[in-house]
Protein backbone atom coordinates (compact mmCIF):
# COMPACT_ATOMS: atom_id res chain seq x y z
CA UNK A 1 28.53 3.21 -15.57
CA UNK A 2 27.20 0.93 -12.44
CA UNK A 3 23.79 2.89 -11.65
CA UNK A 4 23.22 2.93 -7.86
CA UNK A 5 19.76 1.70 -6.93
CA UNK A 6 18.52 1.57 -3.05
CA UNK A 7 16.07 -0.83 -1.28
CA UNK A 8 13.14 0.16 -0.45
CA UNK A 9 -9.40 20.39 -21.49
CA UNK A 10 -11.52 19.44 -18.22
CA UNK A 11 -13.37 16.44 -18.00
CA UNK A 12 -17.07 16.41 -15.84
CA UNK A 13 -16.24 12.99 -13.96
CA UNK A 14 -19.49 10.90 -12.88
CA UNK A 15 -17.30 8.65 -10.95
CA UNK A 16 -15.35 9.64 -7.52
CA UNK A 17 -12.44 7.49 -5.79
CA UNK A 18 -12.31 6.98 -1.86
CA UNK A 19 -9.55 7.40 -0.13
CA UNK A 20 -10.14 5.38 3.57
CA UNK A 21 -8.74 7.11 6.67
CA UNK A 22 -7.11 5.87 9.23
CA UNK A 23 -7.14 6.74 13.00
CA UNK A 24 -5.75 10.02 13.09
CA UNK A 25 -8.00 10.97 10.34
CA UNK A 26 -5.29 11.20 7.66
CA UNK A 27 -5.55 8.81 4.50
CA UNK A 28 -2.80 6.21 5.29
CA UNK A 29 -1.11 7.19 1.90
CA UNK A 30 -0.85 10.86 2.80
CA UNK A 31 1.26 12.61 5.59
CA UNK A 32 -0.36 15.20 7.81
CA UNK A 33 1.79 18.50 7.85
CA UNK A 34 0.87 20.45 11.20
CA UNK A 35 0.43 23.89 10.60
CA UNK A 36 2.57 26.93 11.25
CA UNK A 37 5.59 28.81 10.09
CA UNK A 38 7.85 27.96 7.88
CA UNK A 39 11.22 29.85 5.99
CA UNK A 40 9.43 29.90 2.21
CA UNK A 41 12.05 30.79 -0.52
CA UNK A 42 15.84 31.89 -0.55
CA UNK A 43 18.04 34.21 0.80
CA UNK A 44 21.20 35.32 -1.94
CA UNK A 45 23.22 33.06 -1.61
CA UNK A 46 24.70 32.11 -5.36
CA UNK A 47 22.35 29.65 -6.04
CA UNK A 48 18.86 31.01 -5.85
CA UNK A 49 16.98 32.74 -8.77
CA UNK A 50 15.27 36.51 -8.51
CA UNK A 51 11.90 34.18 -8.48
CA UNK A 52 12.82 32.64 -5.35
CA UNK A 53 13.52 36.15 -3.49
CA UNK A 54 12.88 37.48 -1.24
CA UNK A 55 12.94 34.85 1.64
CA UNK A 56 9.90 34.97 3.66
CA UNK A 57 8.25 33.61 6.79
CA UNK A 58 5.01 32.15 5.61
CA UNK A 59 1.99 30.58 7.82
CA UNK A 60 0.59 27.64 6.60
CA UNK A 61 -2.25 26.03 7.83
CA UNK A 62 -2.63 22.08 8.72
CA UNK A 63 -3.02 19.80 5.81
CA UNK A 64 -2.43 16.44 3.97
CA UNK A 65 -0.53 15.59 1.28
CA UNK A 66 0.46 12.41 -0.49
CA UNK A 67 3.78 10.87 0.83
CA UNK A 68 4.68 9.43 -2.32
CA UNK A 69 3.93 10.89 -6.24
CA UNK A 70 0.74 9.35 -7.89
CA UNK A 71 2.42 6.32 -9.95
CA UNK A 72 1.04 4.99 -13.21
CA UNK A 73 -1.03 2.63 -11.37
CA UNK A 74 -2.84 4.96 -9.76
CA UNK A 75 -3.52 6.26 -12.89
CA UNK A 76 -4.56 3.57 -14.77
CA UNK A 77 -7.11 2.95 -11.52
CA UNK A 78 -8.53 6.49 -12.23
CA UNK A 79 -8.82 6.41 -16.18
CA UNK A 80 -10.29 2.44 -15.74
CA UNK A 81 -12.88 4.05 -13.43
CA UNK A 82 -13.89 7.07 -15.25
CA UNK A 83 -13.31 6.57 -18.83
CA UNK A 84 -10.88 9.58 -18.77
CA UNK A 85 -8.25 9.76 -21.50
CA UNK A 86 -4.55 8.11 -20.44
CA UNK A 87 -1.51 10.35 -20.67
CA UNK A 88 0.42 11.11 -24.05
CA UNK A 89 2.79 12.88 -25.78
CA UNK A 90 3.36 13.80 -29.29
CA UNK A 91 6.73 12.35 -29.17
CA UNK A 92 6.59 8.38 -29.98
CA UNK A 93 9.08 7.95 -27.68
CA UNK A 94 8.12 9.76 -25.23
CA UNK A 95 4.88 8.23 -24.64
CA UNK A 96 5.18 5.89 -21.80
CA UNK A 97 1.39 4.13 -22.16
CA UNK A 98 0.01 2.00 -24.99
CA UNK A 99 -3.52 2.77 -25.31
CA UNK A 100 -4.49 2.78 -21.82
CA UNK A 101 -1.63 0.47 -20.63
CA UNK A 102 1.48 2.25 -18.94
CA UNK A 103 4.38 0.51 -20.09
CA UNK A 104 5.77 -2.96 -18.46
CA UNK A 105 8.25 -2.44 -15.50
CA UNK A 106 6.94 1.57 -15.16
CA UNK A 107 3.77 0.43 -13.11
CA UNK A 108 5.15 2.07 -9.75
CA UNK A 109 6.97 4.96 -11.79
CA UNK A 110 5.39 8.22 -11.24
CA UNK A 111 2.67 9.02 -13.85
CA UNK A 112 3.79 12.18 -16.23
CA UNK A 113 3.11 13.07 -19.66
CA UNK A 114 -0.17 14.57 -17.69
CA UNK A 115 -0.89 18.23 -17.92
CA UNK A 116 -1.93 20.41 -15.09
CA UNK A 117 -6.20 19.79 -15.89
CA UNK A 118 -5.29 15.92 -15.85
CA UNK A 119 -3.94 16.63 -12.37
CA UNK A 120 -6.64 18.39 -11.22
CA UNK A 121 -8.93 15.87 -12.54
CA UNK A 122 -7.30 13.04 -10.87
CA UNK A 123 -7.36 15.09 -7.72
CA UNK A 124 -11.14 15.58 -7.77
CA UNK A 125 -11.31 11.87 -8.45
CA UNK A 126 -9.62 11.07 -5.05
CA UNK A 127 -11.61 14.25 -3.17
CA UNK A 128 -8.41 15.46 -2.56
CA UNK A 129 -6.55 18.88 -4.64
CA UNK A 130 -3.42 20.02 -5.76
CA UNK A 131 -1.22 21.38 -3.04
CA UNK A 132 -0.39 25.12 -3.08
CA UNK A 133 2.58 25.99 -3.71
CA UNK A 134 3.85 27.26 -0.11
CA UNK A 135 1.93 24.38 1.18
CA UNK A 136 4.46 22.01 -1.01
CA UNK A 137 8.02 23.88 0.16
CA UNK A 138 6.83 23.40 3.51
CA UNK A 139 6.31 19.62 2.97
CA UNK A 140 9.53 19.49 1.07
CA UNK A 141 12.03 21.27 3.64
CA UNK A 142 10.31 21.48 7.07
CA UNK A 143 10.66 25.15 9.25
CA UNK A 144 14.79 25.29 9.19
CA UNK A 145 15.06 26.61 5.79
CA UNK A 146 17.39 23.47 3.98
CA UNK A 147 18.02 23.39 0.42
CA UNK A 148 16.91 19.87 -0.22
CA UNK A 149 14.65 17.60 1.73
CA UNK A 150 17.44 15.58 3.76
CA UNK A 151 19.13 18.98 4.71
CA UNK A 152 21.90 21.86 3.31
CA UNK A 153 24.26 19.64 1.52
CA UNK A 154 23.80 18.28 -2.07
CA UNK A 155 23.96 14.39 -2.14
CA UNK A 156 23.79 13.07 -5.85
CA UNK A 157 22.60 9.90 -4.56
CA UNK A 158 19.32 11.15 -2.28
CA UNK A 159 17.72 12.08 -5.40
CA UNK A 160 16.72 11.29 -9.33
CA UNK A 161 18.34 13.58 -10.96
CA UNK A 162 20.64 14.18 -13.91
CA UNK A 163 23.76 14.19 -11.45
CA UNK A 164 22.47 11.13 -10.13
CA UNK A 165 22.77 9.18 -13.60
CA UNK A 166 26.31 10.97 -14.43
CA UNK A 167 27.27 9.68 -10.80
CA UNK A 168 29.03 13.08 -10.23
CA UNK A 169 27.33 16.61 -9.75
CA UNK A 170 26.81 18.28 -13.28
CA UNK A 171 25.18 21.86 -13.35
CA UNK A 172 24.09 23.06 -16.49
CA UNK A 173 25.54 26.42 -16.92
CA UNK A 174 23.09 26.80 -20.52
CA UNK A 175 20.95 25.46 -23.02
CA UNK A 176 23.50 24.27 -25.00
CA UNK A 177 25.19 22.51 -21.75
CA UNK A 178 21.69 20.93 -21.39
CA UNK A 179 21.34 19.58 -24.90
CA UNK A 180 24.58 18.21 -24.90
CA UNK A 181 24.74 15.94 -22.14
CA UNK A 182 21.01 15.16 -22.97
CA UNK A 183 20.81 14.86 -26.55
CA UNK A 184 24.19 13.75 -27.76
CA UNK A 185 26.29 13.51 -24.62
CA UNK A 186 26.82 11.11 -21.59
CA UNK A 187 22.61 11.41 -20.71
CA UNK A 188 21.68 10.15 -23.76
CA UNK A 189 23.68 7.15 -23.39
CA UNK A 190 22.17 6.68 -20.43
CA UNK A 191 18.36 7.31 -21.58
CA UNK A 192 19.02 4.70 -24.13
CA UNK A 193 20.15 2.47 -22.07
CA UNK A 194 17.94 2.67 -18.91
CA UNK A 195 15.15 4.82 -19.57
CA UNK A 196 11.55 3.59 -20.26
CA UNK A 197 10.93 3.71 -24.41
CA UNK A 198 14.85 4.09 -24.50
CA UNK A 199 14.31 8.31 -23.55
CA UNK A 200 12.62 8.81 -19.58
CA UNK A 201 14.67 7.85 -16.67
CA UNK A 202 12.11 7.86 -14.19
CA UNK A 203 12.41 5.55 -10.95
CA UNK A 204 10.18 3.74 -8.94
CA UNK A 205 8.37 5.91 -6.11
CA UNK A 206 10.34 5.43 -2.86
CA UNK A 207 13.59 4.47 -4.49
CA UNK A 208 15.39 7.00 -2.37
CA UNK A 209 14.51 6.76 1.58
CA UNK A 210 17.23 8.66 2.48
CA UNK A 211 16.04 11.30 0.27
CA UNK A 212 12.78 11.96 2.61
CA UNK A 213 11.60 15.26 4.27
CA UNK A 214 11.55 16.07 7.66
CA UNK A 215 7.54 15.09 7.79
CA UNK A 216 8.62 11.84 5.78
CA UNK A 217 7.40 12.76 2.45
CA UNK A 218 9.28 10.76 -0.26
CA UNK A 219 10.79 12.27 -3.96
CA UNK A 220 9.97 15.90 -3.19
CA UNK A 221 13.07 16.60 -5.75
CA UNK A 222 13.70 14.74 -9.03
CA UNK A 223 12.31 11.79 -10.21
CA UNK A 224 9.03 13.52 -11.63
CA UNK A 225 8.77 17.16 -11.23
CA UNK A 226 5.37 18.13 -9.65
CA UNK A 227 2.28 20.57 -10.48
CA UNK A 228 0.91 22.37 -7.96
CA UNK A 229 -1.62 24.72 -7.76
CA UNK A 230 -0.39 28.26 -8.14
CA UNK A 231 -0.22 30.56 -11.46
CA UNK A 232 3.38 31.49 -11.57
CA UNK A 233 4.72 35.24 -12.07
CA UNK A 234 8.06 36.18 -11.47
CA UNK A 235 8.13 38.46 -8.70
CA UNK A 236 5.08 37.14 -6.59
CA UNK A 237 6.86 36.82 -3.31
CA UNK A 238 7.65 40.99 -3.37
CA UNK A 239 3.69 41.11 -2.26
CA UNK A 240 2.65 37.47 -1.38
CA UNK A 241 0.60 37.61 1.57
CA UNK A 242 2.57 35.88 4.57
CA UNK A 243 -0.38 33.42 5.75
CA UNK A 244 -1.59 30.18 3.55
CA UNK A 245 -1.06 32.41 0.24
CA UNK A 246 -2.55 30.35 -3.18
CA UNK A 247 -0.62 32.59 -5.59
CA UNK A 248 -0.92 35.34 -7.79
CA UNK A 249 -3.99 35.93 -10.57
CA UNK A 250 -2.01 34.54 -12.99
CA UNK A 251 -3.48 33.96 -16.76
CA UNK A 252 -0.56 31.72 -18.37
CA UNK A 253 1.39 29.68 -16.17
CA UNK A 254 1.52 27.29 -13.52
CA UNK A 255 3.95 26.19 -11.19
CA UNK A 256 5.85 23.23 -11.38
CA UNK A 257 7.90 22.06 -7.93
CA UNK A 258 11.00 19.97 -7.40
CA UNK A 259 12.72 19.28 -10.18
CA UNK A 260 12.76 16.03 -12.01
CA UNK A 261 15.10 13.28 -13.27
CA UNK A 262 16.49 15.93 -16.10
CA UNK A 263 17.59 18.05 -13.55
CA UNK A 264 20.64 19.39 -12.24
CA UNK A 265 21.45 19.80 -8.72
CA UNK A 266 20.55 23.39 -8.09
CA UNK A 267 17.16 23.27 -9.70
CA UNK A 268 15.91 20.39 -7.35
CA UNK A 269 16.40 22.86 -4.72
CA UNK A 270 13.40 22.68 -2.70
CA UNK A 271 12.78 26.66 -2.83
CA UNK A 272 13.35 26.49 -6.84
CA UNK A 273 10.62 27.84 -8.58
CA UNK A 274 9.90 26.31 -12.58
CA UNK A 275 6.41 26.59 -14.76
CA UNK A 276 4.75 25.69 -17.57
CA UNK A 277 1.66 25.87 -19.74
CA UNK A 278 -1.29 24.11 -17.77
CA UNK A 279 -1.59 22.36 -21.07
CA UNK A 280 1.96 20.77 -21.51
CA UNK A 281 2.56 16.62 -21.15
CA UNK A 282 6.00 17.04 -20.51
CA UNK A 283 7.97 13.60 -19.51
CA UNK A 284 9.94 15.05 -16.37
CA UNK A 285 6.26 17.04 -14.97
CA UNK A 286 3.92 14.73 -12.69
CA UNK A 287 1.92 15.45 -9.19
CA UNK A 288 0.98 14.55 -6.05
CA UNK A 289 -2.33 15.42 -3.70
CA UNK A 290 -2.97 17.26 -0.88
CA UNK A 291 -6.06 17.40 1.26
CA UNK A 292 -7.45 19.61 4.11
CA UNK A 293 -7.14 18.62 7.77
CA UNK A 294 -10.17 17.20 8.89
């Protein structure tokens, strides 16, 4: 196969990170979303999930958020600085650091293997926060209600996903669909051929520019899925209220958004909804920051 490749447990932290602003006020990393209404979930149309449902017109107000996801640089910058613990997993190979080294050539990859306190923590660090979850759809698909960033039709090269690394779309249909192609199947081949530590197929942030949002926010699907800051319950959006909601009072779960390189093309939807313990390192589950408008 020719792969495709395009140009382009809390912590108290003593020690906080600067992010300079530029003119407008907004960090130069970040992109300003302006605020107002946006379509925020899905209507029934064969690919959306009960969680997604029903479709709503949410308010959101003005904010920041990073255009790219925090990489492994960043990272290393943050644990360096404050003595906090580098990312891990139980795994062998799936741990993408040595000690407090991310591995050679995954510098620019995004940083994962970091559970939702870690992102938190790094947030804080930067004096920036996890972005709520509306506030991330809205940065993902703009106010015209698309399925993926670029627009309504699937691309398998706009995005790191599974389909991207078959080169044709794959949808999983069940588990055992998704342990095949991952654990015995075509993916594995793949993993162990291109993937960091012979298993994680992450990509350099920015790999796909035609892949961007309409605010110009980069790998808002696949590559690294992305905590945000939400508890997760099933049927939130039945009472959600309709301006800048920050989720349910949720005791279990948190929300993760976008979808990741393990993906299939209908759950890097922009409205789909996945979660996971706050706890979990997972290897497809990273982040990205958001910030109030000045």
């Amino acid at each position: 196969m020719t792969v495709r490749r395009f140009a382009c447990c809390m912590l108290v932290l003593t020690f906080t990170g600067h992010a300079s602003m530029g003119e407008t006020g907004v960090p130069p990393d970040m992109v300003l979303i302006p605020a107002g209404e946006f379509l925020m979930g899905s209507p029934e149309d064969g690919l959306s999930y009960d969680d997604e449902r029903p479709q709503r017109l949410v308010y959101v107000a003005s904010f920041s958020i990073d255009r790219y996801e925090v990489t492994n640089t960043q990272y290393k910058q943050f644990i360096d600085g404050t003595g906090y613990p580098p990312p891990s997993h139980i795994t062998p190979s799936f741990n993408l650091w040595h000690q407090a080294t991310p591995l050679s050539g995954s510098e620019q990859h995004p940083v994962v293997n970091i559970s939702w306190h870690d992102a938190v923590a790094y947030c804080r660090w930067q004096e920036k926060r996890l972005p709520t979850e509306a506030e991330w759809e809205k940065a993902a698909r703009g106010t015209d209600g698309r399925r993926y960033p670029w627009g309504m039709d699937w691309d398998i090269f706009y995005s790191n996903s599974a389909s991207y690394w078959a080169e044709h779309t794959i949808e999983f249909k069940d588990g055992a669909a998704w342990k095949a192609f991952w654990v015995a199947g075509e993916g594995a081949r793949v993993s162990h051929e291109h993937g960091l530590n012979g298993e994680v197929l992450t990509l350099p942030i920015g790999t796909f520019p035609q892949g961007a949002s309409p605010y110009g926010v980069l790998d808002m699907t696949g590559n690294a899925a992305e905590w945000v800051y939400d508890w997760y319950e099933p049927y939130s959006y039945l009472n959600a209220p309709l301006s800048d909601p920050h989720g349910p009072q949720g005791q279990l779960l948190k929300v993760v958004r976008g979808g990741s390189w393990l993906k299939p093309a209908r759950n890097i939807r922009v409205s789909d909804r996945d979660y996971a313990l706050p706890t979990d390192r997972a290897t497809g589950i990273g982040f990205r920051c958001a910030k109030d408008a000045s």
